[in-house]
Protein backbone atom coordinates (compact mmCIF):
# COMPACT_ATOMS: atom_id res chain seq x y z
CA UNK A 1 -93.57 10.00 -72.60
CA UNK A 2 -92.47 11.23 -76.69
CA UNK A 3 -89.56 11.77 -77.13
CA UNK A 4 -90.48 15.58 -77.84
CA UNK A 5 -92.23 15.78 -74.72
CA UNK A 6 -88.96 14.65 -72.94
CA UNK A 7 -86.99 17.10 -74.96
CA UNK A 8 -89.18 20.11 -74.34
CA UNK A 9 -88.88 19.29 -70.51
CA UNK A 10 -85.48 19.17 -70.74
CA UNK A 11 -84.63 22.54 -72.78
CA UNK A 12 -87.12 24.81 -70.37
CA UNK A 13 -85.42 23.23 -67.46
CA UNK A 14 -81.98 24.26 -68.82
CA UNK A 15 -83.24 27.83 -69.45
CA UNK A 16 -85.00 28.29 -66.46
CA UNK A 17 -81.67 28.02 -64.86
CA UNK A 18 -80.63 31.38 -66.75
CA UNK A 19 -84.21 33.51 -66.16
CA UNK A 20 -87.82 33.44 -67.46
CA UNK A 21 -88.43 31.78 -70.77
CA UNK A 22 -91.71 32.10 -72.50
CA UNK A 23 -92.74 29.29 -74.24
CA UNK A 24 -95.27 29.29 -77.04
CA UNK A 25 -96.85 25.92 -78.59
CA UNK A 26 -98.45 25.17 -81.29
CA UNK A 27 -99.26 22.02 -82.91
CA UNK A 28 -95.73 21.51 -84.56
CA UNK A 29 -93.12 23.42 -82.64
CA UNK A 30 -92.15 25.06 -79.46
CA UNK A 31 -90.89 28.86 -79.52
CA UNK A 32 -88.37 29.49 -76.78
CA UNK A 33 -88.50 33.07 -76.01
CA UNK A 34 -87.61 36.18 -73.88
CA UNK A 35 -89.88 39.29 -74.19
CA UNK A 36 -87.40 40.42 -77.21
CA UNK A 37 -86.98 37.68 -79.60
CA UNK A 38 -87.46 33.92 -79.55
CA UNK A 39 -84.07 32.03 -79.72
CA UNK A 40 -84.80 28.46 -80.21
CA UNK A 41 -87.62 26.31 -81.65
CA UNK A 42 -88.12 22.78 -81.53
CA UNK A 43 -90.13 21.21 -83.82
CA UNK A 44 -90.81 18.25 -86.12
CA UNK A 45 -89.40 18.43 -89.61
CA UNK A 46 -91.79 15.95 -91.08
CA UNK A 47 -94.54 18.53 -90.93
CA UNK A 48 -92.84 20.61 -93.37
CA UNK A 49 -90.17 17.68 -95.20
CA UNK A 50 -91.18 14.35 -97.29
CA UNK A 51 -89.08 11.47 -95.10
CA UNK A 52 -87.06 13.63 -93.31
CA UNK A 53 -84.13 12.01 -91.67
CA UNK A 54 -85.28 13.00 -88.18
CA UNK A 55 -88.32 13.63 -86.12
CA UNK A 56 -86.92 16.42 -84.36
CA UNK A 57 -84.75 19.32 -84.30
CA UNK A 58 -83.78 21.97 -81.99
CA UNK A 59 -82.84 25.37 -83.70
CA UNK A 60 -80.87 27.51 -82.02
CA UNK A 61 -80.69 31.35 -82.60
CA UNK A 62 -76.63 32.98 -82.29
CA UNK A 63 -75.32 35.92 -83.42
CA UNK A 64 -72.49 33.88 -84.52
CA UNK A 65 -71.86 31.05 -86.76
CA UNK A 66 -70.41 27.88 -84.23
CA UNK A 67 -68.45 25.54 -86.33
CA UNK A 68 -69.43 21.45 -84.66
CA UNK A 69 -70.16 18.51 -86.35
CA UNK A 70 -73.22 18.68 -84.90
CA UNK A 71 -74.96 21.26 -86.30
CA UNK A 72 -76.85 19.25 -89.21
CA UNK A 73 -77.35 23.03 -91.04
CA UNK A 74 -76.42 26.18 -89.83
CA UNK A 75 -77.92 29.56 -91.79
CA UNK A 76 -77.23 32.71 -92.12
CA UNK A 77 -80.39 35.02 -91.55
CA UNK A 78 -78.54 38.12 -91.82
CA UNK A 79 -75.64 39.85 -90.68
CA UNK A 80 -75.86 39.10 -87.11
CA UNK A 81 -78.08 35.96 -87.04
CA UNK A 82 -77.50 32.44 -87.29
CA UNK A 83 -79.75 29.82 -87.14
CA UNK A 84 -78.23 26.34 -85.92
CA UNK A 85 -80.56 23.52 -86.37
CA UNK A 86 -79.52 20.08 -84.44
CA UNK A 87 -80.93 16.74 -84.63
CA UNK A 88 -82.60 14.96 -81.80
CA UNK A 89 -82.79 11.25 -82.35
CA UNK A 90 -82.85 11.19 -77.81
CA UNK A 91 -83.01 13.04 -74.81
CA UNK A 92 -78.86 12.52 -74.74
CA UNK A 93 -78.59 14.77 -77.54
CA UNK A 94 -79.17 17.92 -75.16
CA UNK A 95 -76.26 17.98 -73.51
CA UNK A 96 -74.44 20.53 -71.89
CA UNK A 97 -72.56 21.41 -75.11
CA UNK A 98 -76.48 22.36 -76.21
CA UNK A 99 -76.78 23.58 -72.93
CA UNK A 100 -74.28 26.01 -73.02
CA UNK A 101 -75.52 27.34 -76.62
CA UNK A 102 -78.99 27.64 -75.46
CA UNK A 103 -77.66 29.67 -72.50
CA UNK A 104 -75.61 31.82 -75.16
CA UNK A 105 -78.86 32.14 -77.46
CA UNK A 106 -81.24 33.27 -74.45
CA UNK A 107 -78.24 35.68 -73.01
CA UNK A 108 -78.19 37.06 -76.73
CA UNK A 109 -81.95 37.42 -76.86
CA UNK A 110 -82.46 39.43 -73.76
């Protein structure tokens, strides 16, 4: 199975642990959403990046900045929104440190 296959099974079974998710597709992401707001995307960086140094990245939705090593880029969308974007080189890399965020992100979104 791709790896982004693996990764989107992984994420909606961590959030379906916390309530219903909807989950819209399109050819180069996934939009994980409540019936609010959408609070995490995954999606493939080479669609919209010459060589980029991944082939895919999970971006997270907080209403607060979370300082880790991890985070390959976090932005600020405005005053309460920050977008955290992660890169997934394997199905290790969603952990329950993401875990835990994603939970945070969907509580927020609700």
């Amino acid at each position: 199975m791709p790896l982004g296959l693996d990764v989107h099974h992984r994420v909606r079974d961590l959030l379906d642990e916390n309530g219903d998710v909807e989950v819209l597709v399109t050819k180069t992401q996934v939009t994980y959403r409540t019936p609010r707001r959408g609070f995490a995307v995954l999606w493939r960086p080479g669609v919209h990046l010459d060589r980029p140094p991944v082939d895919l990245v999970l971006s997270v939705l907080l209403d607060r900045p979370i300082a880790s090593s991890r985070w390959r880029q976090v932005v600020q969308l405005s005053p309460n929104r920050w977008q955290h974007h992660l890169a997934v080189t394997g199905l290790a890399d969603v952990d329950e440190e993401v875990a835990d965020w994603l939970r945070e992100a969907q509580e927020a979104a609700v």
